[in-house]
Every structure is written in C-alpha cells, then in structure tokens.
PDB file of N, CA and C in Angstrom:
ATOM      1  N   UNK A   1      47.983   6.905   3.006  1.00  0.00           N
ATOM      2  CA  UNK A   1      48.985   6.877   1.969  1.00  0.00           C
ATOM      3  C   UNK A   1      50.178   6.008   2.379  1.00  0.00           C
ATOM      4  N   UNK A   2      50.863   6.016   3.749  1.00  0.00           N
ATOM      5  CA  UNK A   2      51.747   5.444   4.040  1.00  0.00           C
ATOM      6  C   UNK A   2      51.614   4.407   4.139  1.00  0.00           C
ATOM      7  N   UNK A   3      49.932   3.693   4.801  1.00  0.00           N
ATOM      8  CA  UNK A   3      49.856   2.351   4.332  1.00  0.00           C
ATOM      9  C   UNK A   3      49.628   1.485   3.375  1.00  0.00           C
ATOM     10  N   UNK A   4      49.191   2.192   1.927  1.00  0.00           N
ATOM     11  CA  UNK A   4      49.298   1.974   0.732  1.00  0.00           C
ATOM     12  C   UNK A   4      50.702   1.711   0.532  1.00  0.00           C
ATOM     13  N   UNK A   5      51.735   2.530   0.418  1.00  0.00           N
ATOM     14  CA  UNK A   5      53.107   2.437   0.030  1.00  0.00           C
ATOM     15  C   UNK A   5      53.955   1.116   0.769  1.00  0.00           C
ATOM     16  N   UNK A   6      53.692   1.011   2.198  1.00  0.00           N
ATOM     17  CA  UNK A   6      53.939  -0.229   2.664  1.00  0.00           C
ATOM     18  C   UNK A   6      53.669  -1.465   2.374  1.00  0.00           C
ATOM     19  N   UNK A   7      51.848  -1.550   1.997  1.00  0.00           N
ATOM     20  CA  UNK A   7      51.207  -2.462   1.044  1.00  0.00           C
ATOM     21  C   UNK A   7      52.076  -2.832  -0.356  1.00  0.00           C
ATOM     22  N   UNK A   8      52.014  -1.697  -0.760  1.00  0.00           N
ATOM     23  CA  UNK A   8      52.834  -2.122  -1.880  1.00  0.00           C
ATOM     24  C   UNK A   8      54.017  -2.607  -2.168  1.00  0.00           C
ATOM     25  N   UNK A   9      54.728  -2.039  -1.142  1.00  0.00           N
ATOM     26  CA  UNK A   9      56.547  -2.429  -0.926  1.00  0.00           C
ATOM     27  C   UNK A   9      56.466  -3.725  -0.308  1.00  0.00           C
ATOM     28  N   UNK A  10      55.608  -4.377   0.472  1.00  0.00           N
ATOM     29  CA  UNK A  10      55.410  -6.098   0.600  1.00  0.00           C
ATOM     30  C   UNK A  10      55.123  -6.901  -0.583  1.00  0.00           C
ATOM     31  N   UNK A  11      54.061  -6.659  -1.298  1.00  0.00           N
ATOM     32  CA  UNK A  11      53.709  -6.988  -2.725  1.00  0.00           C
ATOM     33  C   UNK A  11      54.918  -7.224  -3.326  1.00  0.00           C
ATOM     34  N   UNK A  12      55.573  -5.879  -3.281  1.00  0.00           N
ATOM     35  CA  UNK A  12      56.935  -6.395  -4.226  1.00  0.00           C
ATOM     36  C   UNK A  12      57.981  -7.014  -4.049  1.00  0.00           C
ATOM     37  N   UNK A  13      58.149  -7.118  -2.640  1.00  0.00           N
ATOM     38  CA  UNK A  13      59.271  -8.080  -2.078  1.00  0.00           C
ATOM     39  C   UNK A  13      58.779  -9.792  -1.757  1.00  0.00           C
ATOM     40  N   UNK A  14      57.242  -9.815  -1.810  1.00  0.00           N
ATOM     41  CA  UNK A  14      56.859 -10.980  -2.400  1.00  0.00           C
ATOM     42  C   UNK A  14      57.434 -11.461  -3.382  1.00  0.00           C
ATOM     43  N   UNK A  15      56.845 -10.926  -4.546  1.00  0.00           N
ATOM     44  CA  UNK A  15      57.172 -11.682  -5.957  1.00  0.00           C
ATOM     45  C   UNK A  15      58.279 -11.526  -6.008  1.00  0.00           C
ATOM     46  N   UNK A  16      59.044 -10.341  -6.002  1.00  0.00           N
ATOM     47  CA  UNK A  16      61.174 -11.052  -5.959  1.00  0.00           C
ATOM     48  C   UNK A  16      61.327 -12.439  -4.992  1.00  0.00           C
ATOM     49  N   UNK A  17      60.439 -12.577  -3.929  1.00  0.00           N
ATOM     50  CA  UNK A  17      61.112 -13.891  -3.126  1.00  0.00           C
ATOM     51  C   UNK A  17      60.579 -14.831  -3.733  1.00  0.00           C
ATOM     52  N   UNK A  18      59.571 -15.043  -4.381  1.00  0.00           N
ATOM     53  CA  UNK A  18      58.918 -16.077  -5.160  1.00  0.00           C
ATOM     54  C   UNK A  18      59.542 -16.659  -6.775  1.00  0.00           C
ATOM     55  N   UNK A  19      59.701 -15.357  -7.206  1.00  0.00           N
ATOM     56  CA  UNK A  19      60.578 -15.275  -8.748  1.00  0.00           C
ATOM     57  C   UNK A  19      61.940 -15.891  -7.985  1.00  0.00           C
ATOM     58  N   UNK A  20      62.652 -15.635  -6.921  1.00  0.00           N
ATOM     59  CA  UNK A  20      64.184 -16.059  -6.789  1.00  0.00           C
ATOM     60  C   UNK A  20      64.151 -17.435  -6.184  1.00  0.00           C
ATOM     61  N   UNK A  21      62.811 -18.274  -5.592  1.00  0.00           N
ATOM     62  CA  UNK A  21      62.359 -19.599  -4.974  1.00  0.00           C
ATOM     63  C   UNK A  21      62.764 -20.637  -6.148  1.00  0.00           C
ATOM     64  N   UNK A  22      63.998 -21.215  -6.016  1.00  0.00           N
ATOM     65  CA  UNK A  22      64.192 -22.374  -7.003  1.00  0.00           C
ATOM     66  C   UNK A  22      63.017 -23.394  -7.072  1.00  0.00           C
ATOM     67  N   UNK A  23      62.703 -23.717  -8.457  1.00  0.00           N
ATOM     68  CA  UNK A  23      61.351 -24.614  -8.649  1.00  0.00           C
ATOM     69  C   UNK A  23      62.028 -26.353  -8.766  1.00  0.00           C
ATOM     70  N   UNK A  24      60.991 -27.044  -8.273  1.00  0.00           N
ATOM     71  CA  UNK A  24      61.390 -28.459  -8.738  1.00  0.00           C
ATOM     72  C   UNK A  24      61.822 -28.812 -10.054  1.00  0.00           C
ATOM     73  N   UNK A  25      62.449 -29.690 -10.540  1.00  0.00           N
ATOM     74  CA  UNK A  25      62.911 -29.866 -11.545  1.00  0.00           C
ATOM     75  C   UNK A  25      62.065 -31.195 -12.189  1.00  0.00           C
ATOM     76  N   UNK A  26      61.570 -31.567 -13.482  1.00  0.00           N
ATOM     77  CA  UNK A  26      61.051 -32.454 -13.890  1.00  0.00           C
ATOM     78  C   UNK A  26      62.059 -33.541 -13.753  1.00  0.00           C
ATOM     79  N   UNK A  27      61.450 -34.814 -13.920  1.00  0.00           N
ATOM     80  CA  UNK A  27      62.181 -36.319 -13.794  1.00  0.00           C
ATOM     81  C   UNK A  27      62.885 -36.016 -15.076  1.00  0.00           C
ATOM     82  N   UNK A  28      62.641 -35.544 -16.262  1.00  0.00           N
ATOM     83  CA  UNK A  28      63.613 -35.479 -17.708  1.00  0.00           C
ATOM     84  C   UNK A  28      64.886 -34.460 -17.193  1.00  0.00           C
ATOM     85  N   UNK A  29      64.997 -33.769 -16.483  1.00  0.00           N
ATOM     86  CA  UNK A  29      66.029 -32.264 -16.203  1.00  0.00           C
ATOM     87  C   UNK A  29      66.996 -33.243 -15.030  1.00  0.00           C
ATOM     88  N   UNK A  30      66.846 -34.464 -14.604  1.00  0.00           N
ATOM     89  CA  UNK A  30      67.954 -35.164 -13.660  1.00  0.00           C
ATOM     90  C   UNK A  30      68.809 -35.919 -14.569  1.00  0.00           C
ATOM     91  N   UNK A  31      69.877 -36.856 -14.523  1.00  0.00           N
ATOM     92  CA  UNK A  31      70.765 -37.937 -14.356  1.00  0.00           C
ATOM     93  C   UNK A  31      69.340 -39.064 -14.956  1.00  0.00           C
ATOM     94  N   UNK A  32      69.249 -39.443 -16.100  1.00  0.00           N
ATOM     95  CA  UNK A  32      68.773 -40.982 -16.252  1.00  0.00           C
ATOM     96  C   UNK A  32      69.672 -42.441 -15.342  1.00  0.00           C
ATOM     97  N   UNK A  33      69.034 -43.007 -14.654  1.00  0.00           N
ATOM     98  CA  UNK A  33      69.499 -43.742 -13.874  1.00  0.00           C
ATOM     99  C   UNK A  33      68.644 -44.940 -14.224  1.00  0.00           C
ATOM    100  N   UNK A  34      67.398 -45.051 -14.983  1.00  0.00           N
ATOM    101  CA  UNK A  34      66.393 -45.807 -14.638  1.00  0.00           C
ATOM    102  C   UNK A  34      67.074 -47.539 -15.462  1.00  0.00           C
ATOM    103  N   UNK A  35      67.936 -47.352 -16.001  1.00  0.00           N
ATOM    104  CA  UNK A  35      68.580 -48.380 -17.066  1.00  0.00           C
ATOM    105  C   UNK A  35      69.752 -49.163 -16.419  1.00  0.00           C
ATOM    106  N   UNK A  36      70.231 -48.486 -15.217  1.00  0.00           N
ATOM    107  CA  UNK A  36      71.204 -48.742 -14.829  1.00  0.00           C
ATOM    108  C   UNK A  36      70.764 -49.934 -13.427  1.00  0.00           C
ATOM    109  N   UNK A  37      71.449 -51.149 -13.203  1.00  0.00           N
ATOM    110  CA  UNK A  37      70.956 -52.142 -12.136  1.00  0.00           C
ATOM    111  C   UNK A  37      71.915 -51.459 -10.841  1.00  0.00           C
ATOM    112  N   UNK A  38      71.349 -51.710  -9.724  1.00  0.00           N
ATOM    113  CA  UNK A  38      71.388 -51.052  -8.240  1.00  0.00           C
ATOM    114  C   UNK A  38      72.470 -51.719  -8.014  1.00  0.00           C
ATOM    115  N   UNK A  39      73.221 -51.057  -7.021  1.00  0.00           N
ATOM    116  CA  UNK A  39      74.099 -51.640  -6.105  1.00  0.00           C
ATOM    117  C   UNK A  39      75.633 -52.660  -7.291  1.00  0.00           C
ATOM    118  N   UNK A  40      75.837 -52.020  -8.322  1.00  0.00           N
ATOM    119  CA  UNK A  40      76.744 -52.929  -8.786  1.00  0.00           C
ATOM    120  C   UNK A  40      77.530 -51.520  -9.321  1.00  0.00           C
ATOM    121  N   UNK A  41      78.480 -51.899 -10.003  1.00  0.00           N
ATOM    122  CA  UNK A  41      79.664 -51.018 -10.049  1.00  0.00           C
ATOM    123  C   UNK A  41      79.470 -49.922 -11.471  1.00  0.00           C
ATOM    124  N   UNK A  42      78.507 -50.106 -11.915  1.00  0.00           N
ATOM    125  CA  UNK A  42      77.958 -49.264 -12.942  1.00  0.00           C
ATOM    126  C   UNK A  42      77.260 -48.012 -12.002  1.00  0.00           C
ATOM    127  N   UNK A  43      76.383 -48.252 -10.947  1.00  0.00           N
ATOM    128  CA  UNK A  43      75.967 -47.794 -10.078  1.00  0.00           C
ATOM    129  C   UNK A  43      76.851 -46.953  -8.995  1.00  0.00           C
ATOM    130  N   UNK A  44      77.933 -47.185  -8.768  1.00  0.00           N
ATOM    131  CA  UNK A  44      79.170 -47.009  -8.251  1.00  0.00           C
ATOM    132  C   UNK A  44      78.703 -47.371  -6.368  1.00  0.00           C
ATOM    133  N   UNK A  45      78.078 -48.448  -7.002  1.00  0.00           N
ATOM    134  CA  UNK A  45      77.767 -49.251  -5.320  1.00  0.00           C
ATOM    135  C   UNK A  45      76.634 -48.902  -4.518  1.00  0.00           C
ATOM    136  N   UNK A  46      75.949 -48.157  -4.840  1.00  0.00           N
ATOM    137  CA  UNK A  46      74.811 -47.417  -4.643  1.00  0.00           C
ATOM    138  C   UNK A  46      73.493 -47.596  -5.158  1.00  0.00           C
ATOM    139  N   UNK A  47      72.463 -47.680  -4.338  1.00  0.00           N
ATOM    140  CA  UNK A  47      71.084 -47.610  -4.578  1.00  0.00           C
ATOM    141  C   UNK A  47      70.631 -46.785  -5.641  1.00  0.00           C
ATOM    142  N   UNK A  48      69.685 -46.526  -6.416  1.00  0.00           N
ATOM    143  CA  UNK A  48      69.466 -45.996  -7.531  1.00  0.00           C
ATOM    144  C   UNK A  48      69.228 -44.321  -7.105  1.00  0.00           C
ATOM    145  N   UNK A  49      68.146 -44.367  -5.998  1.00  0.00           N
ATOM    146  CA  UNK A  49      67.917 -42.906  -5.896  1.00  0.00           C
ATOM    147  C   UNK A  49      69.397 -42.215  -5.371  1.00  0.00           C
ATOM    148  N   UNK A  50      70.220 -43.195  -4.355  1.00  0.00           N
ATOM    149  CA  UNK A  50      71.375 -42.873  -4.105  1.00  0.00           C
ATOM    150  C   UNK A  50      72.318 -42.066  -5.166  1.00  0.00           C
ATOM    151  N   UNK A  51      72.471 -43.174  -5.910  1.00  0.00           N
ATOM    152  CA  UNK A  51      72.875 -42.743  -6.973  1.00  0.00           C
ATOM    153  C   UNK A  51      72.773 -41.484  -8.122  1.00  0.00           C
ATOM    154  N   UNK A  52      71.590 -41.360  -8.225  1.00  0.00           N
ATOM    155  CA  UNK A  52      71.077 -39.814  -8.920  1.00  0.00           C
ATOM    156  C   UNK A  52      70.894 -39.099  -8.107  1.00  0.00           C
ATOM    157  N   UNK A  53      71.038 -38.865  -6.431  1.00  0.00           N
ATOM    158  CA  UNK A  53      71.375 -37.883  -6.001  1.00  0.00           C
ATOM    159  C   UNK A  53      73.015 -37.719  -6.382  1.00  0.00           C
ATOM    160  N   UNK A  54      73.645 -38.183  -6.125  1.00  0.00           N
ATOM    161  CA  UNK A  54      75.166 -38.096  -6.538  1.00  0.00           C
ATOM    162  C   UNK A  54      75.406 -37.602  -7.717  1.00  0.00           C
ATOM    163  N   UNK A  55      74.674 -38.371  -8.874  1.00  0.00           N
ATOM    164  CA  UNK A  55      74.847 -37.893  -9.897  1.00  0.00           C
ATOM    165  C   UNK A  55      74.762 -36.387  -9.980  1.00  0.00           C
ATOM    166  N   UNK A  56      73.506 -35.803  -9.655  1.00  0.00           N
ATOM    167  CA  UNK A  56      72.599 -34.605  -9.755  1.00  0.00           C
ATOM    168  C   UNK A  56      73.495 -33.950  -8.664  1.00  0.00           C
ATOM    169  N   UNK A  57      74.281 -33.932  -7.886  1.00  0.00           N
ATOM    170  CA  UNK A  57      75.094 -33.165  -7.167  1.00  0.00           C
ATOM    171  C   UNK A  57      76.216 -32.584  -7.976  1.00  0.00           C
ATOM    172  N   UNK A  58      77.000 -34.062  -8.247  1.00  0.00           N
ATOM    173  CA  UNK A  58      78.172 -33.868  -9.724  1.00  0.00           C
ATOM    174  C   UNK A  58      77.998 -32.938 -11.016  1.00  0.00           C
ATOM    175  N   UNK A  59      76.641 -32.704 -10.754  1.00  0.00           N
ATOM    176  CA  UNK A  59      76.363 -32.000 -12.304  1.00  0.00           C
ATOM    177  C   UNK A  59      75.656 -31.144 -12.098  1.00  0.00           C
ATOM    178  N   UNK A  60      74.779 -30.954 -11.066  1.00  0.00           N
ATOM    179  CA  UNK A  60      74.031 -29.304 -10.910  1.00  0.00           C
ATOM    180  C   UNK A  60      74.486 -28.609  -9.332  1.00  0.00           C
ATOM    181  N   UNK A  61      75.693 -29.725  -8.342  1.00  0.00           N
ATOM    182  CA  UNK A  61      76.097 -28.525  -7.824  1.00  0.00           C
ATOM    183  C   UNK A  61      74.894 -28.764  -6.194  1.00  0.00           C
ATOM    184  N   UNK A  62      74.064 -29.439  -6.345  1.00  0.00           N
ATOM    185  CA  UNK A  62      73.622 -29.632  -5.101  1.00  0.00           C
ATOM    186  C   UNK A  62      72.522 -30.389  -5.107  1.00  0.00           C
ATOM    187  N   UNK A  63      72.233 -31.039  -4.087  1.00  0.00           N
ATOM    188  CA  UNK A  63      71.584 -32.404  -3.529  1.00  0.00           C
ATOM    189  C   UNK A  63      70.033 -32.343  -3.569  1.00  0.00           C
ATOM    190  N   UNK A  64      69.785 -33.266  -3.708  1.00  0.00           N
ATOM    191  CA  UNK A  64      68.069 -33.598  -4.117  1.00  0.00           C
ATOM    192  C   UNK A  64      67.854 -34.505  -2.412  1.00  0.00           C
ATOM    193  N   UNK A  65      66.490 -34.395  -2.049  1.00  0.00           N
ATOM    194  CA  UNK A  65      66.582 -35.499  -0.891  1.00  0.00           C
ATOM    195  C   UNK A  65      66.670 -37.024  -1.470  1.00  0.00           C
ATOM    196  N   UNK A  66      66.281 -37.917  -0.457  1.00  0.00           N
ATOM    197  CA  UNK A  66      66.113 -39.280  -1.013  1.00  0.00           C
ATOM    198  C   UNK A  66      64.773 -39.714  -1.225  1.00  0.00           C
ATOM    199  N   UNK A  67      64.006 -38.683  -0.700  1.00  0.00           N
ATOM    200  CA  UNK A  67      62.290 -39.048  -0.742  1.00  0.00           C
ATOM    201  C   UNK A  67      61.790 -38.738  -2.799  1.00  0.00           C
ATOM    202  N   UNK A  68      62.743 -37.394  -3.017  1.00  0.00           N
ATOM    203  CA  UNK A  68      62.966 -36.655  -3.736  1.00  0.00           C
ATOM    204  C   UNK A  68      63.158 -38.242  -5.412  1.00  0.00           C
ATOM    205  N   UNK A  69      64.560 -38.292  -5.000  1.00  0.00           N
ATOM    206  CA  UNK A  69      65.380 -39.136  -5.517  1.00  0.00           C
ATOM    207  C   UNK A  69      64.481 -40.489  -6.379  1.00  0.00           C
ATOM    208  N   UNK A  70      63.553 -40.935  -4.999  1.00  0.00           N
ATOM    209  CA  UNK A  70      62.828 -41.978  -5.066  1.00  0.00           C
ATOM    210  C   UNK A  70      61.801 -41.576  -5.743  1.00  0.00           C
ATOM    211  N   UNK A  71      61.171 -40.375  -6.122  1.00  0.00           N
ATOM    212  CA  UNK A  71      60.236 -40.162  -6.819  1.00  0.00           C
ATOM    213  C   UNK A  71      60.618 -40.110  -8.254  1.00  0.00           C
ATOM    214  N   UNK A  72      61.707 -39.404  -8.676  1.00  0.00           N
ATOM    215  CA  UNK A  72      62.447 -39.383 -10.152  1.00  0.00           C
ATOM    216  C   UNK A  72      62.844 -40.628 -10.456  1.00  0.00           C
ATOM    217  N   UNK A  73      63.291 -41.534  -9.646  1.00  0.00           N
ATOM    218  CA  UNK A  73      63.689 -42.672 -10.117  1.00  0.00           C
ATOM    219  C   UNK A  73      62.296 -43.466 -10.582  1.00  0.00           C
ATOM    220  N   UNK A  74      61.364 -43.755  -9.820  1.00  0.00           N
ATOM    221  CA  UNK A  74      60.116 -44.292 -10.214  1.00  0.00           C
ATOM    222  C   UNK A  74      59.420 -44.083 -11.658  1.00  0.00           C
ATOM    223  N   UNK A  75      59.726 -42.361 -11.731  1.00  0.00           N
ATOM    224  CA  UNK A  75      59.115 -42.092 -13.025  1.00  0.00           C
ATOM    225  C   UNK A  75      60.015 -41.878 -13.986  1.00  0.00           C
ATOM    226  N   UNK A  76      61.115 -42.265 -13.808  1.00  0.00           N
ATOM    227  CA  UNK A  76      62.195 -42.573 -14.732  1.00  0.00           C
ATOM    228  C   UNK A  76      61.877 -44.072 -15.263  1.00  0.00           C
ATOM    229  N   UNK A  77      61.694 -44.932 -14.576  1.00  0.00           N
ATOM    230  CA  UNK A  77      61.710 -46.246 -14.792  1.00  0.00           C
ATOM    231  C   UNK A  77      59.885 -46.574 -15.253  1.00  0.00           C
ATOM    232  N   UNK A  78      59.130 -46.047 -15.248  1.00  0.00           N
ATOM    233  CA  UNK A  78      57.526 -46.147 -15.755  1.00  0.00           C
ATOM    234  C   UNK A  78      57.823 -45.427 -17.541  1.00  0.00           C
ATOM    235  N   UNK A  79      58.884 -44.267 -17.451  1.00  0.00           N
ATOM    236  CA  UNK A  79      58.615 -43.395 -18.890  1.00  0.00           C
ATOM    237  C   UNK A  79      59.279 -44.714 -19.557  1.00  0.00           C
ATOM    238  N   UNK A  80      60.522 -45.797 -18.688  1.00  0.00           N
ATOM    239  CA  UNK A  80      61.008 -46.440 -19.887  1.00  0.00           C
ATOM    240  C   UNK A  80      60.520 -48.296 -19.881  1.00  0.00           C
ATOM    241  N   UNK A  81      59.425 -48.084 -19.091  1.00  0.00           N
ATOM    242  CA  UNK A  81      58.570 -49.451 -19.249  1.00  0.00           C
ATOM    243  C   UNK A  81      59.670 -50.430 -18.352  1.00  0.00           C
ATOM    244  N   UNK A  82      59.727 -49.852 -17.427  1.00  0.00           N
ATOM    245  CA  UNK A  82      60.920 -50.490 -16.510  1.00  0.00           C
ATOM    246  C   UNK A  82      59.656 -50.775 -14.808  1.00  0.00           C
ATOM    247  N   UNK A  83      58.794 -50.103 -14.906  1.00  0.00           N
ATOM    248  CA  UNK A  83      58.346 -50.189 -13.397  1.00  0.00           C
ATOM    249  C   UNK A  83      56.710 -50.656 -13.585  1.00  0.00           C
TER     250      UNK A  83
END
C-alpha cells in the first residue's frame, strides 16, 4: 500500500513539473524581424537573430538563445519568401 501511494505521489508531481515546463514558442508568437535588413539602424545595429532576441526580451521579459533566434529568423524569412 505504501508503495502504491508513493507511486502515485511521483505520478503527480510529474505532471505538475511537466504542466509548469514552459513550451517553445512558434516562429508567429516572436518579434517579426524577417523584413527588417541586418546590422543598420532599423535593426538597432544588430544581427537579425540578435536582434529578436532583444526584441523578445523587451516584450516577453526573457531571452531566447542565438541557436534559438537563428531558427525563428529562418522561418520567419521562408513564411515571407525572403529565404
């Protein structure tokens, strides 16, 4: 019985840690950047993924990597016939 109840009390502190695991965010839920040219002052001097990490900091509060960055930017720029 006691190891049933233990069983179970893991089970459930699973799915709360899984339900509270922030999920990736789609390329549409960031900063559109894909329109904007690199490194010029529209950009605010910054590389593109650079840039929508910054952005995406300014506006949700915390940082995306750059591996991250570089992937949203890519499929930012393919959805708008840019890549």
């Amino acid at each position: 019985m006691a190891r049933m109840t233990l069983l179970l009390l893991a089970m459930v502190a699973v799915s709360i840690w899984v339900a509270m695991t922030p999920q990736p965010a789609r390329a549409a839920e960031y900063p559109n950047v894909a329109g904007t040219q690199p490194f010029t002052a529209a950009a605010n001097y910054m590389s593109l993924p650079g840039y929508l990490r910054w952005q995406t900091f300014r506006e949700q509060g915390f940082w995306i990597s750059y591996a991250e960055a570089r992937r949203i930017v890519s499929a930012q720029q393919r959805e708008r016939g840019l890549a």
